[in-house]
Protein backbone atom coordinates (compact mmCIF):
# COMPACT_ATOMS: atom_id res chain seq x y z
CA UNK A 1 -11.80 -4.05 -28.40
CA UNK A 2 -14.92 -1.66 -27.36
CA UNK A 3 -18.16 -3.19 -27.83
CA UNK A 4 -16.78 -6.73 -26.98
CA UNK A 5 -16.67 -5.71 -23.29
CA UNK A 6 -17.88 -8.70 -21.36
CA UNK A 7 -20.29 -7.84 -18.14
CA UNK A 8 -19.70 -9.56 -14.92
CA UNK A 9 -21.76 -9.35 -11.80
CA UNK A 10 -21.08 -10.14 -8.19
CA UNK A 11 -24.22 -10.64 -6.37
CA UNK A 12 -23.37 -9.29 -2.65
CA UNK A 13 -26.05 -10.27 -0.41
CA UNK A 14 -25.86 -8.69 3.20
CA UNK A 15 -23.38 -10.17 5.04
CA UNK A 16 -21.06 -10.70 2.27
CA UNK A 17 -17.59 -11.97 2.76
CA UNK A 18 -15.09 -8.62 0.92
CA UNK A 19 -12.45 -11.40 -0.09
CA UNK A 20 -15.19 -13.04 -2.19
CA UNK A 21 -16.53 -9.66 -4.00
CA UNK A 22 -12.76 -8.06 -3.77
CA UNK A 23 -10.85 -10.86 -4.91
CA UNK A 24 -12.68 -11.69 -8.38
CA UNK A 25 -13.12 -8.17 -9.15
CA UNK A 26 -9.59 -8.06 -9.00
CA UNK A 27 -9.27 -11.05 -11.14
CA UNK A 28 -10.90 -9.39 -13.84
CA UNK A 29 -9.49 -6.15 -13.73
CA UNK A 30 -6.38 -7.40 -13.90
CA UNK A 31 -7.30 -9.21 -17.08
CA UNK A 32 -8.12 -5.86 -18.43
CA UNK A 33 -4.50 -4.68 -17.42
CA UNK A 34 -2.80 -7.65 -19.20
CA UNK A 35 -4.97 -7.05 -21.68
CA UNK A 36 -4.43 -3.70 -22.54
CA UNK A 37 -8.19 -3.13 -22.76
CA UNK A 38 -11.26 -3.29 -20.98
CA UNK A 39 -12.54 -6.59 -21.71
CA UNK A 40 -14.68 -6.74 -18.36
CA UNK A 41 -16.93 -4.12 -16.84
CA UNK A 42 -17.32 -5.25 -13.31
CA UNK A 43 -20.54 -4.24 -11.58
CA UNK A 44 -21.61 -5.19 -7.77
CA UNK A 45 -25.24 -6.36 -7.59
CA UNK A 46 -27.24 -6.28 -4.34
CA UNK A 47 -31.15 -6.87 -3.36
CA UNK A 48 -31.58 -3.23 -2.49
CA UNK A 49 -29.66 0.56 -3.46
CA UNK A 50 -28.96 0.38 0.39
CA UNK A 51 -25.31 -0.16 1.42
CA UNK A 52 -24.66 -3.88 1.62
CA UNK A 53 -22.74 -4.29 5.04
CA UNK A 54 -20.08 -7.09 4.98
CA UNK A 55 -19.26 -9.73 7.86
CA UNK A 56 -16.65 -7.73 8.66
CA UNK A 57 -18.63 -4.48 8.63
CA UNK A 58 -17.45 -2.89 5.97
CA UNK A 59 -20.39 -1.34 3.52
CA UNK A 60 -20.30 -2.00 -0.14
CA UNK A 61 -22.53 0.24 -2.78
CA UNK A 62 -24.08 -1.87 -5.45
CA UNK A 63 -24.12 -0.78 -9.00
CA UNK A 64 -27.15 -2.52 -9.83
CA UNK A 65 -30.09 -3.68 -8.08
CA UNK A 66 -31.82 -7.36 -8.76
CA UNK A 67 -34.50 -6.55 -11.40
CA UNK A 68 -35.66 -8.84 -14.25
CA UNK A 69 -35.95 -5.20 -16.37
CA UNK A 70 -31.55 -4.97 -15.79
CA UNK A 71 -29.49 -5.62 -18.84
CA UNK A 72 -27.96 -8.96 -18.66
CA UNK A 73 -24.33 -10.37 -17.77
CA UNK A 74 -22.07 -12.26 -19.01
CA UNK A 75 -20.96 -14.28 -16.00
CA UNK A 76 -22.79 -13.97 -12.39
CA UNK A 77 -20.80 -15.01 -9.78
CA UNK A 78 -22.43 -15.04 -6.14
CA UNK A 79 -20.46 -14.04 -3.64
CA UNK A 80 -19.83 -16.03 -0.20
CA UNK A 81 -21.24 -15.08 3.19
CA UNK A 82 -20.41 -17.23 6.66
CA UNK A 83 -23.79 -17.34 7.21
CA UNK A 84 -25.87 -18.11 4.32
CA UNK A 85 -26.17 -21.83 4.38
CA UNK A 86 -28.06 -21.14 7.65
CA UNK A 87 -30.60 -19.08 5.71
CA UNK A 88 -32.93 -20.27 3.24
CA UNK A 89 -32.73 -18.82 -0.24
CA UNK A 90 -33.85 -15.55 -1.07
CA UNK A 91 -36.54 -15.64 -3.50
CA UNK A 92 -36.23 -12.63 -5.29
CA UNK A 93 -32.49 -13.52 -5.93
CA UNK A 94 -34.17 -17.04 -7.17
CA UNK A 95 -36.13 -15.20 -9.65
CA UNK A 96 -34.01 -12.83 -10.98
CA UNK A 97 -31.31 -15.92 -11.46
CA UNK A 98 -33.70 -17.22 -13.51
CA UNK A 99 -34.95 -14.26 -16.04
C-alpha cells in the first residue's frame, strides 16, 4: 500500500528510557511484517542532531529534530525517562507539540 504509509514519531528526550523508544518501534515494525507492507515509517525525534544518551547510557541518533518547519506525523508518542517528572517541561518540545 505505498503512499498510505502512516508516520510515527518517538520523541526521545535525554535521558530516555530504550524499552520505551525500542519497544513501540518494535510494535510497529512488526505490524509492517504481519502486514506484508510498510504501513509505518518509524522515525526517532530528539531536541537536538546530537546523540540522545539513554538512562542506561546507551546513545540514540534522532532522525528528526523538533522544528515547526518538519513534516507532520501520524501518531507522536513521547517516550519515558526516570527522571522527567522532576524536570519541568521543555518548552520547545511544548511548542512544537502544538504546531
Amino acid at each position: 500500500m505505498a503512499g498510505h504509509e502512516r508516520r510515527i514519531g518517538i520523541i526521545a528526550l535525554p535521558g530516555v528510557q530504550m524499552l520505551d523508544v525500542a519497544g513501540p518501534l518494535d510494535v510497529f515494525a512488526e505490524a509492517n511484517t504481519q502486514s506484508g507492507s510498510d504501513e509505518y515509517t518509524l522515525h526517532v525525534i530528539g531536541l537536538s542532531e546530537q546523540p540522545i544518551r539513554s538512562s542506561s547510557g546507551i546513545r540514540i541518533l534522532p532522525d528528526y529534530v523538533i522544528s515547526c518547519e518538519m513534516a507532520r506525523f501520524h501518531t507522536v508518542l513521547v517516550a519515558g525517562a526516570p527522571h522527567l517528572k522532576n524536570e519541568p517541561p521543555n518548552p520547545e518540545l511544548l511548542e512544537w507539540l502544538r504546531c
